[in-house]
N, C-alpha and C. Protein backbone atom coordinates (compact mmCIF):
# COMPACT_ATOMS: atom_id res chain seq x y z
N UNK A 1 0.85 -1.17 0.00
CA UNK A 1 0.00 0.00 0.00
C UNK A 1 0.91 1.24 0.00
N UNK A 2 0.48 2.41 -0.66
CA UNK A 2 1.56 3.66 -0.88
C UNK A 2 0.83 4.08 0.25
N UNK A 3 1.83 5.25 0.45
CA UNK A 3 1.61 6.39 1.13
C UNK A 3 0.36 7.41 0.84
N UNK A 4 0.12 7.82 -0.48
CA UNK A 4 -1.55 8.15 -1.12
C UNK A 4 -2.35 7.39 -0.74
N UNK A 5 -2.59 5.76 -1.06
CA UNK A 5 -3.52 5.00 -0.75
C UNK A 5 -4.05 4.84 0.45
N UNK A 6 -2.57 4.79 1.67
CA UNK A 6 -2.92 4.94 2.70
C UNK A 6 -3.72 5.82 3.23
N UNK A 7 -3.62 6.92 2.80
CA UNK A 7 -3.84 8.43 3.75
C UNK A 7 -5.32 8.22 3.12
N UNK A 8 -5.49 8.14 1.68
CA UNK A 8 -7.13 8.14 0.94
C UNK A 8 -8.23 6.89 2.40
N UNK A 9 -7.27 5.68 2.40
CA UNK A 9 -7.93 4.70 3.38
C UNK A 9 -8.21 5.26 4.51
N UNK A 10 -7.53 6.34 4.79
CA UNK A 10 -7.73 6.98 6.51
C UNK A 10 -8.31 7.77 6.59
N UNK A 11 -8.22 9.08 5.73
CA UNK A 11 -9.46 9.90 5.57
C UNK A 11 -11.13 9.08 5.18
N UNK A 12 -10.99 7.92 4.69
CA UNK A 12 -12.21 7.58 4.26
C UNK A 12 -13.06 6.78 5.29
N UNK A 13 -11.83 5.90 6.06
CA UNK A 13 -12.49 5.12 6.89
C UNK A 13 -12.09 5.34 8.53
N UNK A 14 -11.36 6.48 8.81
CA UNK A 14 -10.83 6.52 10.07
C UNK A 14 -12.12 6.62 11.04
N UNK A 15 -12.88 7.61 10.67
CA UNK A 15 -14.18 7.69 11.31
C UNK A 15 -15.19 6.63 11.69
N UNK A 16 -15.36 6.11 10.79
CA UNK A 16 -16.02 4.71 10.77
C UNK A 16 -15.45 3.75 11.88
N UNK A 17 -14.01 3.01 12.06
CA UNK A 17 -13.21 2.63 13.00
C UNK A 17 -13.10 3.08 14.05
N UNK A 18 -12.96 4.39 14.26
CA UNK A 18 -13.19 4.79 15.02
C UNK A 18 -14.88 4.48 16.42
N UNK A 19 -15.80 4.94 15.38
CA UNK A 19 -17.28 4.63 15.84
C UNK A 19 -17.63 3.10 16.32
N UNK A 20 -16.89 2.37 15.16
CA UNK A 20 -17.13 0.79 16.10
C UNK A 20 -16.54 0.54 16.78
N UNK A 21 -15.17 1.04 17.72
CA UNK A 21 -14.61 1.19 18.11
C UNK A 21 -15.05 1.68 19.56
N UNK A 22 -15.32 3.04 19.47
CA UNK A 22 -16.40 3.41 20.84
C UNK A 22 -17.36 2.96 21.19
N UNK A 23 -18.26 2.29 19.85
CA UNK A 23 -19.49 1.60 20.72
C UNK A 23 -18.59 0.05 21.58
N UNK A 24 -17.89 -0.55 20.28
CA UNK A 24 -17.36 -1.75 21.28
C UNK A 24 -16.65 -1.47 23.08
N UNK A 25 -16.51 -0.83 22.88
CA UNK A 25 -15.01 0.19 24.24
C UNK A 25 -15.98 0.55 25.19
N UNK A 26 -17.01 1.73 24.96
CA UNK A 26 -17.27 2.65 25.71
C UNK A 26 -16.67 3.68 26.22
N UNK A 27 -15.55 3.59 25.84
CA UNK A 27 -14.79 4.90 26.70
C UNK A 27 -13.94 5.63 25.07
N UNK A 28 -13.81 6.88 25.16
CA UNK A 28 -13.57 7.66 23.71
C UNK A 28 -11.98 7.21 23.34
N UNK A 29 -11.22 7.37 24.66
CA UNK A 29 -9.93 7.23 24.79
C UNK A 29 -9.40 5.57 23.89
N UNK A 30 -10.04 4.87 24.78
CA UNK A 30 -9.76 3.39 24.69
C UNK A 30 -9.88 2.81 23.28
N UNK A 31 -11.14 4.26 22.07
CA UNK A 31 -11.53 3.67 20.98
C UNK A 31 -10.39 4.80 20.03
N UNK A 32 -10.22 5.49 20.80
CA UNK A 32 -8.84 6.31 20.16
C UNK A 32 -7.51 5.31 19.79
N UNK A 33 -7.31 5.14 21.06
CA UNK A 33 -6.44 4.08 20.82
C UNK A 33 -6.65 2.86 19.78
N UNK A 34 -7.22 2.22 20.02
CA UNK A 34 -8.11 0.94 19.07
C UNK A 34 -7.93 1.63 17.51
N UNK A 35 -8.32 2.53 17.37
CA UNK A 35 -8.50 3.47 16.14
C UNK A 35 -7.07 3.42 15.26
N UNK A 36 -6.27 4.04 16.49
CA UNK A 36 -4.98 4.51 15.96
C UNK A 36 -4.33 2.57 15.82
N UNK A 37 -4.00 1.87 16.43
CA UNK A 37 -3.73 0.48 16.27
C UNK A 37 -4.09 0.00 14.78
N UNK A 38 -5.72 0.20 14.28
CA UNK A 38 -5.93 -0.50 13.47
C UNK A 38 -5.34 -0.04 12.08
N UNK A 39 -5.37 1.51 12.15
CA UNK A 39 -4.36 2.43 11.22
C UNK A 39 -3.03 1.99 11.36
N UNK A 40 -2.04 1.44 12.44
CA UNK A 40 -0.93 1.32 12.17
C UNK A 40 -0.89 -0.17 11.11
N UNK A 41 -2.07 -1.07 11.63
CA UNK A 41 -1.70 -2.71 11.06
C UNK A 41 -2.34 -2.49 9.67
N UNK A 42 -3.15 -1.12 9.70
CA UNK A 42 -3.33 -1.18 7.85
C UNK A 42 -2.12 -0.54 6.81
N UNK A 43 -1.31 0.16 7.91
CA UNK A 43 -0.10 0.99 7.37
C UNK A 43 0.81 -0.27 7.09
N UNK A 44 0.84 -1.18 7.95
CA UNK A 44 2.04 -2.29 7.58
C UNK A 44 1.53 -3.71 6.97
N UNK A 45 0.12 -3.72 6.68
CA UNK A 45 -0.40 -4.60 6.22
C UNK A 45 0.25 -5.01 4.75
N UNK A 46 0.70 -6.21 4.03
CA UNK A 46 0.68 -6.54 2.67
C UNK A 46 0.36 -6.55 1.71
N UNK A 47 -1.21 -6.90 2.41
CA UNK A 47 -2.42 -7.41 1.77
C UNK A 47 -2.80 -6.37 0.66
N UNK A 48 -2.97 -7.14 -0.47
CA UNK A 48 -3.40 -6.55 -1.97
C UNK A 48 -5.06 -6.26 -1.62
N UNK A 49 -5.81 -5.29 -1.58
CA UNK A 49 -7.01 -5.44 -1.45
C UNK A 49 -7.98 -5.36 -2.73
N UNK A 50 -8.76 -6.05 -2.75
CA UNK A 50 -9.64 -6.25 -4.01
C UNK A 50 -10.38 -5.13 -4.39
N UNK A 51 -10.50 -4.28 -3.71
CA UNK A 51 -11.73 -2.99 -3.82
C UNK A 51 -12.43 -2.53 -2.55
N UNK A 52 -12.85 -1.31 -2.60
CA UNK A 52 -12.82 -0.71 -1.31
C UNK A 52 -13.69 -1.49 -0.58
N UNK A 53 -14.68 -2.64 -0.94
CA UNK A 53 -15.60 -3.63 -0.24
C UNK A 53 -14.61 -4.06 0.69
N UNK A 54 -13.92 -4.77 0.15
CA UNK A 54 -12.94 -5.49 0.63
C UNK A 54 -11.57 -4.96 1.67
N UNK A 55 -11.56 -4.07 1.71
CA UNK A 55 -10.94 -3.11 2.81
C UNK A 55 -11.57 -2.35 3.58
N UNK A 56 -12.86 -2.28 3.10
CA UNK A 56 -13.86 -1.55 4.50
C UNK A 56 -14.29 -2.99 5.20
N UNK A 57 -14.48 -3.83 4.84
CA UNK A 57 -14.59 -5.28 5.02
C UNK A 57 -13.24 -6.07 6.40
N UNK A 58 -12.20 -5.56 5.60
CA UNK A 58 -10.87 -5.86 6.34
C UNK A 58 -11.08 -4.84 8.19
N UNK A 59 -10.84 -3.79 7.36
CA UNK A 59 -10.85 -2.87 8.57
C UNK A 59 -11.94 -2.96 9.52
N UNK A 60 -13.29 -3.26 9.02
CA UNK A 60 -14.31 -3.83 10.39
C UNK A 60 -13.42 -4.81 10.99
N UNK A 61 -13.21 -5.90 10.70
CA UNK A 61 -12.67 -7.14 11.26
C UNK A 61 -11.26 -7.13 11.95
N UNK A 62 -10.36 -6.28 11.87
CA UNK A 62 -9.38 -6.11 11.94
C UNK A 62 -9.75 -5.07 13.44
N UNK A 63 -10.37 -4.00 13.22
CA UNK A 63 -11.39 -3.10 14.17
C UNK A 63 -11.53 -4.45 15.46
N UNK A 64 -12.64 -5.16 15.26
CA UNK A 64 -13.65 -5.87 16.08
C UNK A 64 -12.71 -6.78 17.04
N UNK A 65 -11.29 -7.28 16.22
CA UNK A 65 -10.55 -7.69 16.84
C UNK A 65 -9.50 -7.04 17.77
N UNK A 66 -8.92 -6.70 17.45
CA UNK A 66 -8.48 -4.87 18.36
C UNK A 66 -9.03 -4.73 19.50
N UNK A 67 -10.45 -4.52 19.38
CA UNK A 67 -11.35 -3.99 20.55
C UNK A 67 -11.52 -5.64 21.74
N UNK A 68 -11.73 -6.72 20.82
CA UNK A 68 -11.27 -7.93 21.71
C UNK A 68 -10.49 -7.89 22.23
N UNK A 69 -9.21 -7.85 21.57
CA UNK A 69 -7.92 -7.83 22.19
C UNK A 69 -7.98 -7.03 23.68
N UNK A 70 -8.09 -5.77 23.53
CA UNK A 70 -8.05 -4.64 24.80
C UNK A 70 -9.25 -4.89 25.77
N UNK A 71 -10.14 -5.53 25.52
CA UNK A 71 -10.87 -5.54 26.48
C UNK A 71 -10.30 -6.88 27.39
N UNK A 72 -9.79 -8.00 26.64
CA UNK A 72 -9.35 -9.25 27.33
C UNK A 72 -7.90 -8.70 28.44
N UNK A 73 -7.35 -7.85 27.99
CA UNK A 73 -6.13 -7.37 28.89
C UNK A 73 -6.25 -6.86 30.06
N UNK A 74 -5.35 -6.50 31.56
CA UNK A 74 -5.77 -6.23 32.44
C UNK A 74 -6.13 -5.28 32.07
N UNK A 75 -4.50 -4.05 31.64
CA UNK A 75 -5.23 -2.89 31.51
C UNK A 75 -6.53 -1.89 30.98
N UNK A 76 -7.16 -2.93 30.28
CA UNK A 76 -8.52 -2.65 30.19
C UNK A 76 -9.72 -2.57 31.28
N UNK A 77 -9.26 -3.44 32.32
CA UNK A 77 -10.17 -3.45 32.89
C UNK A 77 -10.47 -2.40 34.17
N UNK A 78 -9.23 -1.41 34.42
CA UNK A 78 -9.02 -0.49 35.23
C UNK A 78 -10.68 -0.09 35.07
N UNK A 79 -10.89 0.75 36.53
CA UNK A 79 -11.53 1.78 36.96
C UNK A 79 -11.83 2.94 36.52
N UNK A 80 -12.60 3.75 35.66
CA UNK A 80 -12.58 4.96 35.42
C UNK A 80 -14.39 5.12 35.79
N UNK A 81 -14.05 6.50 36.67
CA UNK A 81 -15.49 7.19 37.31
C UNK A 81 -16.01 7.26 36.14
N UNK A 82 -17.62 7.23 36.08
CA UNK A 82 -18.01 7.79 34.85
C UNK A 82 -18.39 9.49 34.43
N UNK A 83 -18.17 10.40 35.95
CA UNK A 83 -18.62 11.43 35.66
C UNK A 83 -17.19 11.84 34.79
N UNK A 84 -16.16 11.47 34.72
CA UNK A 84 -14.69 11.81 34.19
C UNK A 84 -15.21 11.58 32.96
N UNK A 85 -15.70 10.86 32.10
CA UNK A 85 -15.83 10.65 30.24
C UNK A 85 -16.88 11.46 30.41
N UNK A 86 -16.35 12.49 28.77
CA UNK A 86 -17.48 13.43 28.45
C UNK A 86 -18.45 12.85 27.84
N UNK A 87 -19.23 13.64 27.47
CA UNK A 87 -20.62 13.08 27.14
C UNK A 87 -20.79 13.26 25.92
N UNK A 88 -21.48 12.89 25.12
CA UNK A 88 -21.68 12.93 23.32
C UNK A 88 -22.48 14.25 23.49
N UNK A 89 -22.61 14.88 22.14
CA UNK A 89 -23.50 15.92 21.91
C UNK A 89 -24.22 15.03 20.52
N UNK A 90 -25.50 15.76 20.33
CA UNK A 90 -26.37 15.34 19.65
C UNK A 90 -27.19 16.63 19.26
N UNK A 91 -27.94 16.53 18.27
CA UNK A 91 -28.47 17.60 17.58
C UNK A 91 -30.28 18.05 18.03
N UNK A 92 -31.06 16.26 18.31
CA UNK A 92 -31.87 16.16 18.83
C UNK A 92 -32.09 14.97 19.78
N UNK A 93 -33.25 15.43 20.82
CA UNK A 93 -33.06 14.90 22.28
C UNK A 93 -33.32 13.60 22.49
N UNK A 94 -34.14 13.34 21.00
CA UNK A 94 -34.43 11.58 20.82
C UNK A 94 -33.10 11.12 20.79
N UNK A 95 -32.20 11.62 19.86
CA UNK A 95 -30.76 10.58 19.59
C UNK A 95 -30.00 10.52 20.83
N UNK A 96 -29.91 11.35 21.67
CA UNK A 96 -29.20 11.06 22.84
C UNK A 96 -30.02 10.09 23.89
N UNK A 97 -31.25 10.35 24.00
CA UNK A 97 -31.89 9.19 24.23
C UNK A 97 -32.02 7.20 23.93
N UNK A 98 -31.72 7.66 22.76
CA UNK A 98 -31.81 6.29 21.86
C UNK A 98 -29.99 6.16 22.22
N UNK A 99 -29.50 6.69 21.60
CA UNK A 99 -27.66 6.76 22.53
C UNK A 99 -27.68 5.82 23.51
N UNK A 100 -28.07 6.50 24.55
CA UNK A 100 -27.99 6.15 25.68
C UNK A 100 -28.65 4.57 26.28
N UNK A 101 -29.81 4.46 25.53
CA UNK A 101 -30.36 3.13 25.40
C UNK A 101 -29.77 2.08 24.43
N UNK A 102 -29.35 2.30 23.26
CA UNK A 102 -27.87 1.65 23.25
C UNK A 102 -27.25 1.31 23.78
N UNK A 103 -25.91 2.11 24.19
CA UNK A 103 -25.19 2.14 25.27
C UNK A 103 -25.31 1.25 26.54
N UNK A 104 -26.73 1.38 26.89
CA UNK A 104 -27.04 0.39 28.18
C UNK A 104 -27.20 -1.18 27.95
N UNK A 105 -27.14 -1.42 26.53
CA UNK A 105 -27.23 -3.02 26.12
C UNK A 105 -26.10 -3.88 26.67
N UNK A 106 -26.12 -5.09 26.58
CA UNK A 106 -24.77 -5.61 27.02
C UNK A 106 -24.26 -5.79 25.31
N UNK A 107 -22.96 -5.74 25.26
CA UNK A 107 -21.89 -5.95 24.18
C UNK A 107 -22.34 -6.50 23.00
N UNK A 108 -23.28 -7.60 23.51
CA UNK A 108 -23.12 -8.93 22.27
C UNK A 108 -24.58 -8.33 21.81
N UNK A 109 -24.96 -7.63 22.18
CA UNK A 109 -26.44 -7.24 21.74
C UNK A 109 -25.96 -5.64 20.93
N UNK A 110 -25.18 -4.85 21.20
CA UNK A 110 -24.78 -3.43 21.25
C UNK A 110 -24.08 -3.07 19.91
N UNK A 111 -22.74 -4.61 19.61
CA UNK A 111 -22.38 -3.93 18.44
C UNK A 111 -22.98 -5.04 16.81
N UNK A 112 -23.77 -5.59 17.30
CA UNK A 112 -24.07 -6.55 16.38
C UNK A 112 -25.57 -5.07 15.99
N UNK A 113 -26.40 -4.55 16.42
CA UNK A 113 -26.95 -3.39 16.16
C UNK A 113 -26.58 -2.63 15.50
N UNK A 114 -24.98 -2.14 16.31
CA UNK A 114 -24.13 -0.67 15.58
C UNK A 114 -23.86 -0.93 14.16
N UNK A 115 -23.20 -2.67 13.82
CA UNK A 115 -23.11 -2.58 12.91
C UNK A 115 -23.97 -2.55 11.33
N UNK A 116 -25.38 -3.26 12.05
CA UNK A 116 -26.42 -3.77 11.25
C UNK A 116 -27.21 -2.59 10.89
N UNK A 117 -27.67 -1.17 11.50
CA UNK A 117 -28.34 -0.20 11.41
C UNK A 117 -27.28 1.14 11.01
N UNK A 118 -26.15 0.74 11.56
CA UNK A 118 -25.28 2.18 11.45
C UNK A 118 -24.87 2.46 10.44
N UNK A 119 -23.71 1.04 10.07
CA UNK A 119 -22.79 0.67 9.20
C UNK A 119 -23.17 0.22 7.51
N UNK A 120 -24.66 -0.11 8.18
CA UNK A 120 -25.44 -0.70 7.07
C UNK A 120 -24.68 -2.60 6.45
N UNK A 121 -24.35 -3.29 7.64
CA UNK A 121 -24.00 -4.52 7.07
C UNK A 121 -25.04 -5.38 7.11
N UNK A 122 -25.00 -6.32 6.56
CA UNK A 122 -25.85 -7.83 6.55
C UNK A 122 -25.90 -8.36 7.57
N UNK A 123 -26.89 -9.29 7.96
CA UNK A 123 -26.32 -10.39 8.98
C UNK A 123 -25.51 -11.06 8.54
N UNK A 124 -25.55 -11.99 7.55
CA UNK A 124 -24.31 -12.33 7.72
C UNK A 124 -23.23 -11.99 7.50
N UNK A 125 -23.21 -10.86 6.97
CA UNK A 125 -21.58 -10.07 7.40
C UNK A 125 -21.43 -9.50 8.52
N UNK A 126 -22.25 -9.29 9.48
CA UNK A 126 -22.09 -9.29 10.59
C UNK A 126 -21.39 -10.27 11.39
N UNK A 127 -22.42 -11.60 11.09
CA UNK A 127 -21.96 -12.74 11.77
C UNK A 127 -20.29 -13.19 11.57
N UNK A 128 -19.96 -12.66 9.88
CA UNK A 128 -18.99 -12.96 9.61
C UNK A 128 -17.55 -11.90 10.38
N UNK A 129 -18.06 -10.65 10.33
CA UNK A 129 -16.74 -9.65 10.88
C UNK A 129 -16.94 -10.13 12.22
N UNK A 130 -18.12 -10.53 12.91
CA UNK A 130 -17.85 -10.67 14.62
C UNK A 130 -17.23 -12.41 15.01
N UNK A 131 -17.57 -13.23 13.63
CA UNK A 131 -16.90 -14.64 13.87
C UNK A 131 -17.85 -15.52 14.83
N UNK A 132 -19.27 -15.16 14.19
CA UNK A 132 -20.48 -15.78 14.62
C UNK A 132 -21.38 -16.55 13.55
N UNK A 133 -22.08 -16.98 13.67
CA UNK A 133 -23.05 -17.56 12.98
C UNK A 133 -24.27 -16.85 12.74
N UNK A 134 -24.83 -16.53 11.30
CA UNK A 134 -25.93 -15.54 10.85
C UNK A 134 -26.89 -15.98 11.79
N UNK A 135 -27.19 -16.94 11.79
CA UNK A 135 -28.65 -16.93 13.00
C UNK A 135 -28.18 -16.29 14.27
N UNK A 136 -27.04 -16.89 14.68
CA UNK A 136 -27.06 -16.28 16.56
C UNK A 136 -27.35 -14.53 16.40
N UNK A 137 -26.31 -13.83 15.03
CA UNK A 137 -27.09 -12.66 14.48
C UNK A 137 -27.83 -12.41 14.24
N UNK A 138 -28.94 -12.92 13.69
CA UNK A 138 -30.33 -12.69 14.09
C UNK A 138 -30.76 -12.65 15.19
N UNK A 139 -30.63 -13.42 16.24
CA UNK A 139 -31.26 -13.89 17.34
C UNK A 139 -30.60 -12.75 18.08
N UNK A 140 -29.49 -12.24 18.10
CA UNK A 140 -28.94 -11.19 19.31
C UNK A 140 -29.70 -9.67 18.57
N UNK A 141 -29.64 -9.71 16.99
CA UNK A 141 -30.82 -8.24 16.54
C UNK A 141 -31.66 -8.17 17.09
N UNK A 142 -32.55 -9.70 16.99
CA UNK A 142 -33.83 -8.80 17.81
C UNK A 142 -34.38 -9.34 18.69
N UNK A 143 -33.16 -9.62 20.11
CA UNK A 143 -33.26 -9.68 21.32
C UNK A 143 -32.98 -8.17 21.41
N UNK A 144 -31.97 -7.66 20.71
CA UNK A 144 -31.70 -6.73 20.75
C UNK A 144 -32.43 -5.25 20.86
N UNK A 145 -33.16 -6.16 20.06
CA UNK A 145 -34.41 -4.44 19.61
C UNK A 145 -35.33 -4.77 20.61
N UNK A 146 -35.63 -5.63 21.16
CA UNK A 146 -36.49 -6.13 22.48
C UNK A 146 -36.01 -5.19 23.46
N UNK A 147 -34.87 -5.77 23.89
CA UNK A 147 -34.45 -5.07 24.69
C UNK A 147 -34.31 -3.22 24.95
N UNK A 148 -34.17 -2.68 23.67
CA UNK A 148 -33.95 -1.45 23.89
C UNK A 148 -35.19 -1.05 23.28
N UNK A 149 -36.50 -1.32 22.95
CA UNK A 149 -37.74 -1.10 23.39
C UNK A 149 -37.96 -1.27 24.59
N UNK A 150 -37.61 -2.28 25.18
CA UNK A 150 -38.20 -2.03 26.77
C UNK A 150 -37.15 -0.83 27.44
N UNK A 151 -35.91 -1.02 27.43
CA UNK A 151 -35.59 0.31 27.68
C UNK A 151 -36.20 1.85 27.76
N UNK A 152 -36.59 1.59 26.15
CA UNK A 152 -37.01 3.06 26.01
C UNK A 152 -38.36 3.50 26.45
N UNK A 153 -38.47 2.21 26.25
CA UNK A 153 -40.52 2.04 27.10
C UNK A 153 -40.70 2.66 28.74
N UNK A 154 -39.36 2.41 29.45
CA UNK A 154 -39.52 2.65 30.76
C UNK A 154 -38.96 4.12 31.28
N UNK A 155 -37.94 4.74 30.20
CA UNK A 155 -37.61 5.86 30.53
C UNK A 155 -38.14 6.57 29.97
């Protein structure tokens, strides 16, 4: 990969990595980091990529693993208050709402969502970047949407 190609890949997809990144994490820092990691292993990567499918494709998976990685380590698991992480801004009061009811899902329900509504993937490319099976992806969507209907039902 050149130095152009690279920088075109980072302006195009840093953001994106980034975002699955924070929803996987929760914390901005932790998906900063994650972010910057997955940019270095695409900077030294080999790999000939077939078309930008196929490298937005890479970089989810490459992403999803990253964020495994750091969460399995101690230092992930430190302590941080939550009034210390800032808070998202939003434009209207539903999305910080719906945010936030997100947010409150557990993991396996949280980014199999982010990616299916946000990102706009398939189930089974879901199933495939998280290294699951399309049904259990189904089955965690819409436990998923269960769940954050009742969420939103109660607040």
């Amino acid at each position: 990969m050149t130095e152009q190609e690279f920088n075109q890949a980072a302006q195009r997809y840093l953001d994106m990595v980034y975002r699955i990144a924070l929803n996987a994490l929760r914390r901005p820092a932790d998906a900063e980091d994650a972010a910057q990691t997955v940019m270095l292993r695409l900077w030294q990567t080999q790999e000939a990529f077939e078309g930008e499918d196929h490298l937005r494709h890479w970089l989810v998976r490459v992403t999803v693993n990253v964020c495994r990685d750091l969460t399995r380590s101690a230092w992930y698991r430190r302590i941080v208050p939550l009034e210390r992480c800032p808070e998202p801004t939003f434009s209207a009061p539903e999305e910080g709402r719906l945010y936030d009811a997100v947010m409150a899902l557990p993991g396996k329900y949280r980014l199999p969502l982010y990616l299916y509504y946000y990102e706009g993937y398939g189930a089974a490319e879901v199933g495939e970047l998280l290294g699951v099976k399309t049904s259990t992806i189904q089955t965690r969507l819409a436990r998923g949407r269960e769940k954050l209907k009742k969420l939103l039902e109660e607040a």
